[in-house]
PDB file of N, CA and C in Angstrom:
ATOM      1  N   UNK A   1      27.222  12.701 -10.897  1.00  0.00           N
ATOM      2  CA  UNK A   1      25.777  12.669 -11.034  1.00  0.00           C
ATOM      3  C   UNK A   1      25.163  12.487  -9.652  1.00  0.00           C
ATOM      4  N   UNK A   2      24.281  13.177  -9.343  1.00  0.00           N
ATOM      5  CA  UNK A   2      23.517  13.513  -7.704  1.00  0.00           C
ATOM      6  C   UNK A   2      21.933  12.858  -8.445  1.00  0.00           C
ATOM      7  N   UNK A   3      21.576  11.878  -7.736  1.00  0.00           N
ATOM      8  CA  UNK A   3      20.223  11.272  -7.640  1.00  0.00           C
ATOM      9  C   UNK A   3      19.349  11.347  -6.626  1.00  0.00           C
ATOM     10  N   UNK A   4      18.277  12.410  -6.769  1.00  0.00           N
ATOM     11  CA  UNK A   4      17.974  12.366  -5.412  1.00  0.00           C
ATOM     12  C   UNK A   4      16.173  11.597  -5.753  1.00  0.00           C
ATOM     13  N   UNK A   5      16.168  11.591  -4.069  1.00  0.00           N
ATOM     14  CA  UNK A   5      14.604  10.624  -3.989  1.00  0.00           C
ATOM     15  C   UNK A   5      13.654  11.791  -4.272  1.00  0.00           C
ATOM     16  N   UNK A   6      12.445  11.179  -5.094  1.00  0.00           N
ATOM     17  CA  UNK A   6      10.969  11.666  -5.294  1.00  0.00           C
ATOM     18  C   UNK A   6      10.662  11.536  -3.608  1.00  0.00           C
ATOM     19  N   UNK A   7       9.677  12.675  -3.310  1.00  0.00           N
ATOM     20  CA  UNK A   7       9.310  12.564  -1.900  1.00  0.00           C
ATOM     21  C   UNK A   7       8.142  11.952  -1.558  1.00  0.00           C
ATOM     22  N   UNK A   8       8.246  11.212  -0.200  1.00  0.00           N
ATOM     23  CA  UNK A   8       7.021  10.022   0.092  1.00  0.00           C
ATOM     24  C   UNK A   8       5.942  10.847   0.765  1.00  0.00           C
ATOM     25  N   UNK A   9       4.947  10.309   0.122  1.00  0.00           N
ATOM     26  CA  UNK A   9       3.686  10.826   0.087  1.00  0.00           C
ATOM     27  C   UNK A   9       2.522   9.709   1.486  1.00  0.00           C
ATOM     28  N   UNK A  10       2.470  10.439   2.581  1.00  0.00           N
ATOM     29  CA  UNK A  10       2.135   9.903   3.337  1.00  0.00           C
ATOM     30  C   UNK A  10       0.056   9.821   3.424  1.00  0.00           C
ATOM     31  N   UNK A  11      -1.129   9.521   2.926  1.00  0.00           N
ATOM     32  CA  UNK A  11      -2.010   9.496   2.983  1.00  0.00           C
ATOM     33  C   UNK A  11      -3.158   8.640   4.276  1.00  0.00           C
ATOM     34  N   UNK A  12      -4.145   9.077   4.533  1.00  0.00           N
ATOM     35  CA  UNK A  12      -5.224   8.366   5.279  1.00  0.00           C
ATOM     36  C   UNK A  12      -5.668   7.439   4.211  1.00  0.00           C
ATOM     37  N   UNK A  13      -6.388   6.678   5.398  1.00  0.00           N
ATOM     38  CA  UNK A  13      -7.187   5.709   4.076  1.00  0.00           C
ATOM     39  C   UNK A  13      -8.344   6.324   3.615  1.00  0.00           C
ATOM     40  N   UNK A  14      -8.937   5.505   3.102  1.00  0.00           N
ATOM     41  CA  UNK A  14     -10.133   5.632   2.144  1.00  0.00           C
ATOM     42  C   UNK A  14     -11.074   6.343   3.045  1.00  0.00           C
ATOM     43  N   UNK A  15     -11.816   7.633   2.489  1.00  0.00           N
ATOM     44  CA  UNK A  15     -12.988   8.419   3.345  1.00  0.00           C
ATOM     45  C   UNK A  15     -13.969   7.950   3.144  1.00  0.00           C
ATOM     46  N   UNK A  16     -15.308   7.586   3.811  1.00  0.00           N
ATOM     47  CA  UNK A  16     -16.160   7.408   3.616  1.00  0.00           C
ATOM     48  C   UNK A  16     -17.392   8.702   4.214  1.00  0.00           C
ATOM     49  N   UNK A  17     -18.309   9.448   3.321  1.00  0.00           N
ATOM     50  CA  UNK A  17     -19.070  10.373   3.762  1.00  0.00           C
ATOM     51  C   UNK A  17     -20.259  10.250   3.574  1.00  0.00           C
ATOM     52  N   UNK A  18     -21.392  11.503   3.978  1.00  0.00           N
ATOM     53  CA  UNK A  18     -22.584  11.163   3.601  1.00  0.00           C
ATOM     54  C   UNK A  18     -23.062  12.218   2.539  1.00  0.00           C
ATOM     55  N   UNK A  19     -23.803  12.137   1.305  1.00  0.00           N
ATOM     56  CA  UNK A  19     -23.771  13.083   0.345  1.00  0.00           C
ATOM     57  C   UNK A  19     -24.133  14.354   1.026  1.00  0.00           C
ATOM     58  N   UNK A  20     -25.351  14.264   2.484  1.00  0.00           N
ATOM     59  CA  UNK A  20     -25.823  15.704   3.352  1.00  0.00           C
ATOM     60  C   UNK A  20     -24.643  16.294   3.996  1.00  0.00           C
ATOM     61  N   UNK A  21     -23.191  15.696   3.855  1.00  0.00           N
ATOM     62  CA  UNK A  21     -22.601  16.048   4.918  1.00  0.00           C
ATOM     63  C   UNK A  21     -21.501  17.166   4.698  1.00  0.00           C
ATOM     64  N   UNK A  22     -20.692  18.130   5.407  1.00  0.00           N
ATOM     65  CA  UNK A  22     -20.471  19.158   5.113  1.00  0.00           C
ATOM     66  C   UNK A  22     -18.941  18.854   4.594  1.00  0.00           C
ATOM     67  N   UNK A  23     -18.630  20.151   4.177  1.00  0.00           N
ATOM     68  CA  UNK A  23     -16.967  19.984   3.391  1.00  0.00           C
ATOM     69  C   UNK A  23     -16.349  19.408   4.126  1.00  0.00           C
ATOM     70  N   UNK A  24     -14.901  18.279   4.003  1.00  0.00           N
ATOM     71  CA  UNK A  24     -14.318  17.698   4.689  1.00  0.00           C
ATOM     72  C   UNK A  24     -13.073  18.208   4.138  1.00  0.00           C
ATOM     73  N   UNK A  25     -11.963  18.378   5.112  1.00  0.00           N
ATOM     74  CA  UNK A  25     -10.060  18.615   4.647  1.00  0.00           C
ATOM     75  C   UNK A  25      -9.908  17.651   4.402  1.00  0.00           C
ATOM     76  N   UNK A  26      -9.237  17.097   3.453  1.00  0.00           N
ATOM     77  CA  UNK A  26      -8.691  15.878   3.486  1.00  0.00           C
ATOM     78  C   UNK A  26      -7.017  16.132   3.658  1.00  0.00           C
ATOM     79  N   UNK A  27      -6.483  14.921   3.990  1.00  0.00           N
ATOM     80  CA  UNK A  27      -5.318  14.803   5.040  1.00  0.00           C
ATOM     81  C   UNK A  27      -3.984  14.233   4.085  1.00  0.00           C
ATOM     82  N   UNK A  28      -3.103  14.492   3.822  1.00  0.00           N
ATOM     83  CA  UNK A  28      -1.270  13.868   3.085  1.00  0.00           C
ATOM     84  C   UNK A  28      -0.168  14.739   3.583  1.00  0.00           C
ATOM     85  N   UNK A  29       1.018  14.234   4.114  1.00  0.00           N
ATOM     86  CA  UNK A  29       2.036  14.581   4.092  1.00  0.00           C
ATOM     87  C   UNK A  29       2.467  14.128   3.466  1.00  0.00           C
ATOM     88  N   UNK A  30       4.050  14.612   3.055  1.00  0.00           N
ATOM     89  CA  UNK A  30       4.357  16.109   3.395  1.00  0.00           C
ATOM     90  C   UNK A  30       3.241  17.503   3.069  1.00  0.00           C
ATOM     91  N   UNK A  31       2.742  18.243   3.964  1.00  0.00           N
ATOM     92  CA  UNK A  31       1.999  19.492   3.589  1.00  0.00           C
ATOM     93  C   UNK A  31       2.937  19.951   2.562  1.00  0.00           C
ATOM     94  N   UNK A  32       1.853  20.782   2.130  1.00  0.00           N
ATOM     95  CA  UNK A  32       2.224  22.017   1.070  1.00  0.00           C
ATOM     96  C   UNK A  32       2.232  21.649  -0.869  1.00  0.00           C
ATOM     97  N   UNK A  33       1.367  20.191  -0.506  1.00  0.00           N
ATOM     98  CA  UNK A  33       1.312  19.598  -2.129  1.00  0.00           C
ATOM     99  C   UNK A  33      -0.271  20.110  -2.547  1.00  0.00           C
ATOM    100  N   UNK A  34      -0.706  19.976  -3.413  1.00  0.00           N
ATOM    101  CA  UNK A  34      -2.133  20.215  -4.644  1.00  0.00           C
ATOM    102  C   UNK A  34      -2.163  18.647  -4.891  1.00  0.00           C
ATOM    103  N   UNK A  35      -4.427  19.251  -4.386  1.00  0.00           N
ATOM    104  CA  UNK A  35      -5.642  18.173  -4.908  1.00  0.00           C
ATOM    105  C   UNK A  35      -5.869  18.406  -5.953  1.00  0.00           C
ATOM    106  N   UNK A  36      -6.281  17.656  -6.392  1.00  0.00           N
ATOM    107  CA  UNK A  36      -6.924  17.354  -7.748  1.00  0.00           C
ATOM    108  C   UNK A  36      -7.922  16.290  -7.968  1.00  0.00           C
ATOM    109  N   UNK A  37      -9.211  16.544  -8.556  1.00  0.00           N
ATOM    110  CA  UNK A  37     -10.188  15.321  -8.343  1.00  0.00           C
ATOM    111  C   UNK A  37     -11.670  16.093  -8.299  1.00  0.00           C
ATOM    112  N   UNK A  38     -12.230  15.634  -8.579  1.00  0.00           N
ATOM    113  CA  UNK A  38     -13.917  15.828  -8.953  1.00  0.00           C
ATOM    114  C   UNK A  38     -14.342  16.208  -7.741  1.00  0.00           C
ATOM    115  N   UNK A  39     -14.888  17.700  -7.627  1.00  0.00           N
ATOM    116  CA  UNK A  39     -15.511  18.103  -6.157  1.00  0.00           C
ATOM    117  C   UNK A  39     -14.318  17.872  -5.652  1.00  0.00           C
ATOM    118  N   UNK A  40     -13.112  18.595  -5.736  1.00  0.00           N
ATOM    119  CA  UNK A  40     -12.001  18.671  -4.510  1.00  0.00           C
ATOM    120  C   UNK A  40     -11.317  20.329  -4.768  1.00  0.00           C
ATOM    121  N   UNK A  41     -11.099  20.896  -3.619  1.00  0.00           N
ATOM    122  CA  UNK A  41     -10.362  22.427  -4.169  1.00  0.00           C
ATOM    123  C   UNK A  41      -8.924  21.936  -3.978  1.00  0.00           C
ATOM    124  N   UNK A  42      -8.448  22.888  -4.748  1.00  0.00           N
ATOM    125  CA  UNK A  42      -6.619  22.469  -4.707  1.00  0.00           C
ATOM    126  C   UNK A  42      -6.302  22.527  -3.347  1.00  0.00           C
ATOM    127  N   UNK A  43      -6.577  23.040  -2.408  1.00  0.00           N
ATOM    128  CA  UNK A  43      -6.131  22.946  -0.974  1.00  0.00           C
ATOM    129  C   UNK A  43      -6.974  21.984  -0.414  1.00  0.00           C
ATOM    130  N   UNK A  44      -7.185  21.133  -0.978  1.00  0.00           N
ATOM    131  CA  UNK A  44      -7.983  19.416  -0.181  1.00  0.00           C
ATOM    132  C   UNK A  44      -9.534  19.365   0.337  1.00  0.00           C
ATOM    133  N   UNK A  45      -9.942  20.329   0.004  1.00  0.00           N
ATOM    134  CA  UNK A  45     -11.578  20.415   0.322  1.00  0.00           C
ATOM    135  C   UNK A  45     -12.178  19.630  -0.467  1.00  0.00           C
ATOM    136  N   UNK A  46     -13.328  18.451  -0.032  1.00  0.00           N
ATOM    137  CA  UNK A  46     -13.869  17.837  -0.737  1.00  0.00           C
ATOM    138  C   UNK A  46     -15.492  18.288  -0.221  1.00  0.00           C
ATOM    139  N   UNK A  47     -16.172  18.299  -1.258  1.00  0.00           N
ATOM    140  CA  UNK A  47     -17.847  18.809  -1.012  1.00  0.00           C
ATOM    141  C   UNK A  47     -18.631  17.418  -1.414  1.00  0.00           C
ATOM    142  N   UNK A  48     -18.970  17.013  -0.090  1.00  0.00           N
ATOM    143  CA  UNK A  48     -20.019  15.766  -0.483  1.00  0.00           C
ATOM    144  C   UNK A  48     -21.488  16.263  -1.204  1.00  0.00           C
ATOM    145  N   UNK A  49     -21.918  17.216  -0.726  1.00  0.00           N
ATOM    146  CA  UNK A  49     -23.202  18.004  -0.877  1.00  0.00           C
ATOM    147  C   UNK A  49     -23.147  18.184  -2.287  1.00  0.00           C
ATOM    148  N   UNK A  50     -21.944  18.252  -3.075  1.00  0.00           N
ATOM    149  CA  UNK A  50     -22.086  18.670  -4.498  1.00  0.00           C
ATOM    150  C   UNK A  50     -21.356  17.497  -5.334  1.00  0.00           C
ATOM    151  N   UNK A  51     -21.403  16.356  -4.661  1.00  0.00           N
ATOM    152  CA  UNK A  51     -20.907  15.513  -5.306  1.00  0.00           C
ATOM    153  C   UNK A  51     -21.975  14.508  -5.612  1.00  0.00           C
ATOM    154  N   UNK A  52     -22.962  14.318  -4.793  1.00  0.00           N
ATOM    155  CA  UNK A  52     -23.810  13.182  -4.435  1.00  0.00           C
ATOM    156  C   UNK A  52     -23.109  11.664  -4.167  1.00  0.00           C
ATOM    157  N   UNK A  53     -23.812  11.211  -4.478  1.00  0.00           N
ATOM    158  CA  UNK A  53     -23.267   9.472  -3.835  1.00  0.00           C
ATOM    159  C   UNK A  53     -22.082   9.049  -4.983  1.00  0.00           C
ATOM    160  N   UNK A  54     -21.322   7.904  -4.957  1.00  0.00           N
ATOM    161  CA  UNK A  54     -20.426   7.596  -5.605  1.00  0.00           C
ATOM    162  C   UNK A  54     -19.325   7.690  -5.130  1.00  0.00           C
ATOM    163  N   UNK A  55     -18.277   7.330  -5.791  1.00  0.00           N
ATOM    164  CA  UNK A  55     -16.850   6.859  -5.902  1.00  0.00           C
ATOM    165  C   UNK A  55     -15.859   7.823  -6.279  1.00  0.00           C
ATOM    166  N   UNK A  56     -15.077   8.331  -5.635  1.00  0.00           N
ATOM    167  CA  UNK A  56     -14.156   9.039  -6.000  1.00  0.00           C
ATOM    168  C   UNK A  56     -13.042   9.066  -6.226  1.00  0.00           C
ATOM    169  N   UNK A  57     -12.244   9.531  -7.053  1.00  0.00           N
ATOM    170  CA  UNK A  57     -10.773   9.198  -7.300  1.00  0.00           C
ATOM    171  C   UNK A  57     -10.108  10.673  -6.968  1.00  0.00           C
ATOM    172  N   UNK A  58      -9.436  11.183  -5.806  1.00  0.00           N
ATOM    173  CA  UNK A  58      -8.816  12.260  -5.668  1.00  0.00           C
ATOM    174  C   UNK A  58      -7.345  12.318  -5.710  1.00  0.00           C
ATOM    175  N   UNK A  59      -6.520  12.700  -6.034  1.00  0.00           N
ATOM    176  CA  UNK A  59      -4.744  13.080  -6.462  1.00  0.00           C
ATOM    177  C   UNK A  59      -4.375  14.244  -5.311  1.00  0.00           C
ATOM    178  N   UNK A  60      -3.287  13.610  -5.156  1.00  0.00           N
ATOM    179  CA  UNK A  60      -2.294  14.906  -4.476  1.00  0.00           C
ATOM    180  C   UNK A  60      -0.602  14.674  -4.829  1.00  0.00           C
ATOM    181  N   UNK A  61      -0.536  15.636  -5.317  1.00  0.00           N
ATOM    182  CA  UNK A  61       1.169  16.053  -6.080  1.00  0.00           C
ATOM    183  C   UNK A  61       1.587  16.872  -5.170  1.00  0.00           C
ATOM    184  N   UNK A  62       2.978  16.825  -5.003  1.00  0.00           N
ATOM    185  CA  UNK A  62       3.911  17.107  -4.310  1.00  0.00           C
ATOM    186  C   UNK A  62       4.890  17.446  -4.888  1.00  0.00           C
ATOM    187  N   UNK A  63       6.065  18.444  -5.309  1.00  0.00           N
ATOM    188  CA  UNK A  63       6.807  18.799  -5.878  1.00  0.00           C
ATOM    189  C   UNK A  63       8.396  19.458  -4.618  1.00  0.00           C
ATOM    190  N   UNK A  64       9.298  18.819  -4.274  1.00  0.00           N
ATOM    191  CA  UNK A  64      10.211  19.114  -3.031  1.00  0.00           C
ATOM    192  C   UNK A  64      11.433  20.023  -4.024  1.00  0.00           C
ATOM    193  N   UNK A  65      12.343  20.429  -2.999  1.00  0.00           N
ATOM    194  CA  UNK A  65      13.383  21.766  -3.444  1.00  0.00           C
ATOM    195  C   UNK A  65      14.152  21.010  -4.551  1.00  0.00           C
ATOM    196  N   UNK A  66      14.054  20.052  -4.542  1.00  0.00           N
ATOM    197  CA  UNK A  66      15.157  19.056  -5.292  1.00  0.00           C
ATOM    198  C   UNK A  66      14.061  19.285  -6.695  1.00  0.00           C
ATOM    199  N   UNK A  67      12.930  19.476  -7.270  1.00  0.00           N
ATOM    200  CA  UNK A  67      12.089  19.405  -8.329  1.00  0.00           C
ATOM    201  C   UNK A  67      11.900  18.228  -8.349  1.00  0.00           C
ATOM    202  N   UNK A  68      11.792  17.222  -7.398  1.00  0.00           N
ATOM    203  CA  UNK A  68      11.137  15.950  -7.713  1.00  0.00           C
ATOM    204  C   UNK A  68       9.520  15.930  -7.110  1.00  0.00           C
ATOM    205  N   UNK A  69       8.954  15.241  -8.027  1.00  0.00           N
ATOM    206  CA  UNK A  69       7.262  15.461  -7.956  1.00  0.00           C
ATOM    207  C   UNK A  69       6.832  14.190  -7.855  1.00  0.00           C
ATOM    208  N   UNK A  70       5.780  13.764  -6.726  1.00  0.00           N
ATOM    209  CA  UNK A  70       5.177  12.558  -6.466  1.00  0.00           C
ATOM    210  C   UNK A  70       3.889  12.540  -6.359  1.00  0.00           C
ATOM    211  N   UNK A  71       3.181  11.633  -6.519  1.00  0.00           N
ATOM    212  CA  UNK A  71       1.655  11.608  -6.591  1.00  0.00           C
ATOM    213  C   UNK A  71       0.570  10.264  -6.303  1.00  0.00           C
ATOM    214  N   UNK A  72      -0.111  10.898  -5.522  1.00  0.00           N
ATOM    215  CA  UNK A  72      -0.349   9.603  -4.611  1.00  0.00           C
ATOM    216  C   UNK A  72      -1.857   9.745  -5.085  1.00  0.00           C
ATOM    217  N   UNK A  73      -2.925   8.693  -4.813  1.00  0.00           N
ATOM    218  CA  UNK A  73      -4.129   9.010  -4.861  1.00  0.00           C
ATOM    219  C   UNK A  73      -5.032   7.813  -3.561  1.00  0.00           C
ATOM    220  N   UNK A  74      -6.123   8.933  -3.461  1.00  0.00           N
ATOM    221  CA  UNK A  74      -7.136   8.340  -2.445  1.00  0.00           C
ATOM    222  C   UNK A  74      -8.752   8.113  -3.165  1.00  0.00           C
ATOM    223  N   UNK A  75      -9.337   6.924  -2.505  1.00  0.00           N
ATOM    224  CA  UNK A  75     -10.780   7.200  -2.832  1.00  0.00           C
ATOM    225  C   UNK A  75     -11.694   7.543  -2.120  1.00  0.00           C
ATOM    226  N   UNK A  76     -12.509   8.698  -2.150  1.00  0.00           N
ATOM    227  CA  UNK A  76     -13.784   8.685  -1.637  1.00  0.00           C
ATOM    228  C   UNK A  76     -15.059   8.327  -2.151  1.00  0.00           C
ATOM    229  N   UNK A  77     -15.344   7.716  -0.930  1.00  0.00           N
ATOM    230  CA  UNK A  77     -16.616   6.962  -0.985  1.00  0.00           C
ATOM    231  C   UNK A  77     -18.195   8.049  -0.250  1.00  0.00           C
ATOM    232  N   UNK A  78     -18.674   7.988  -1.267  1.00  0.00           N
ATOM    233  CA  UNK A  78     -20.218   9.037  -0.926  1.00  0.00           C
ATOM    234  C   UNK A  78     -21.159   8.111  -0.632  1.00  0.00           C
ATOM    235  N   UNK A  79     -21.966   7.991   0.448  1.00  0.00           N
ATOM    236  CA  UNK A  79     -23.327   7.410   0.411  1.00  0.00           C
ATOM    237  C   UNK A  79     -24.505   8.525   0.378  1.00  0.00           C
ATOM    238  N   UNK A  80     -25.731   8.005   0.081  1.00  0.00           N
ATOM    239  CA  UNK A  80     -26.451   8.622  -0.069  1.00  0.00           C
ATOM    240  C   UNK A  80     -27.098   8.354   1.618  1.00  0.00           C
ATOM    241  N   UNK A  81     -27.609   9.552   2.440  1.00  0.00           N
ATOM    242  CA  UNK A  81     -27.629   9.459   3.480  1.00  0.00           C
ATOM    243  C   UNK A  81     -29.321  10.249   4.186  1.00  0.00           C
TER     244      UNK A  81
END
């Protein structure tokens, strides 16, 4: 039996933006995993402009050659600006 490790999911901290302010990338290694989250595109774009102010809960999954899948999450923070 071969056990291999789920892969570590390296993230920034918590974003803080302004609701006027323009799309931001958001940042996890290992590259090559999917966002997920309210106002986020699967390739990590988050739109403050269409989010307005508030709290966000965004996901990023990771899936390595081995089929092990990990999932980390970040919050963004919107002010109204």
């Amino acid at each position: 039996v071969q056990v291999n490790t789920a892969p570590v999911i390296s993230m920034g901290s918590n974003s803080t933006l302004c609701d006027n302010g323009s799309a931001t990338l958001l940042n996890a290694l290992p590259l090559g995993g999917s966002w997920n989250g309210p106002f986020t595109s699967t390739a990590g774009v988050f739109v403050p402009a269409h989010s307005g102010a508030g709290s966000f809960q965004i996901f990023y999954s990771i899936t390595d050659a081995n089929n092990c899948t990990s999932i980390d999450s970040t919050t963004v923070n919107v002010n109204a600006c």
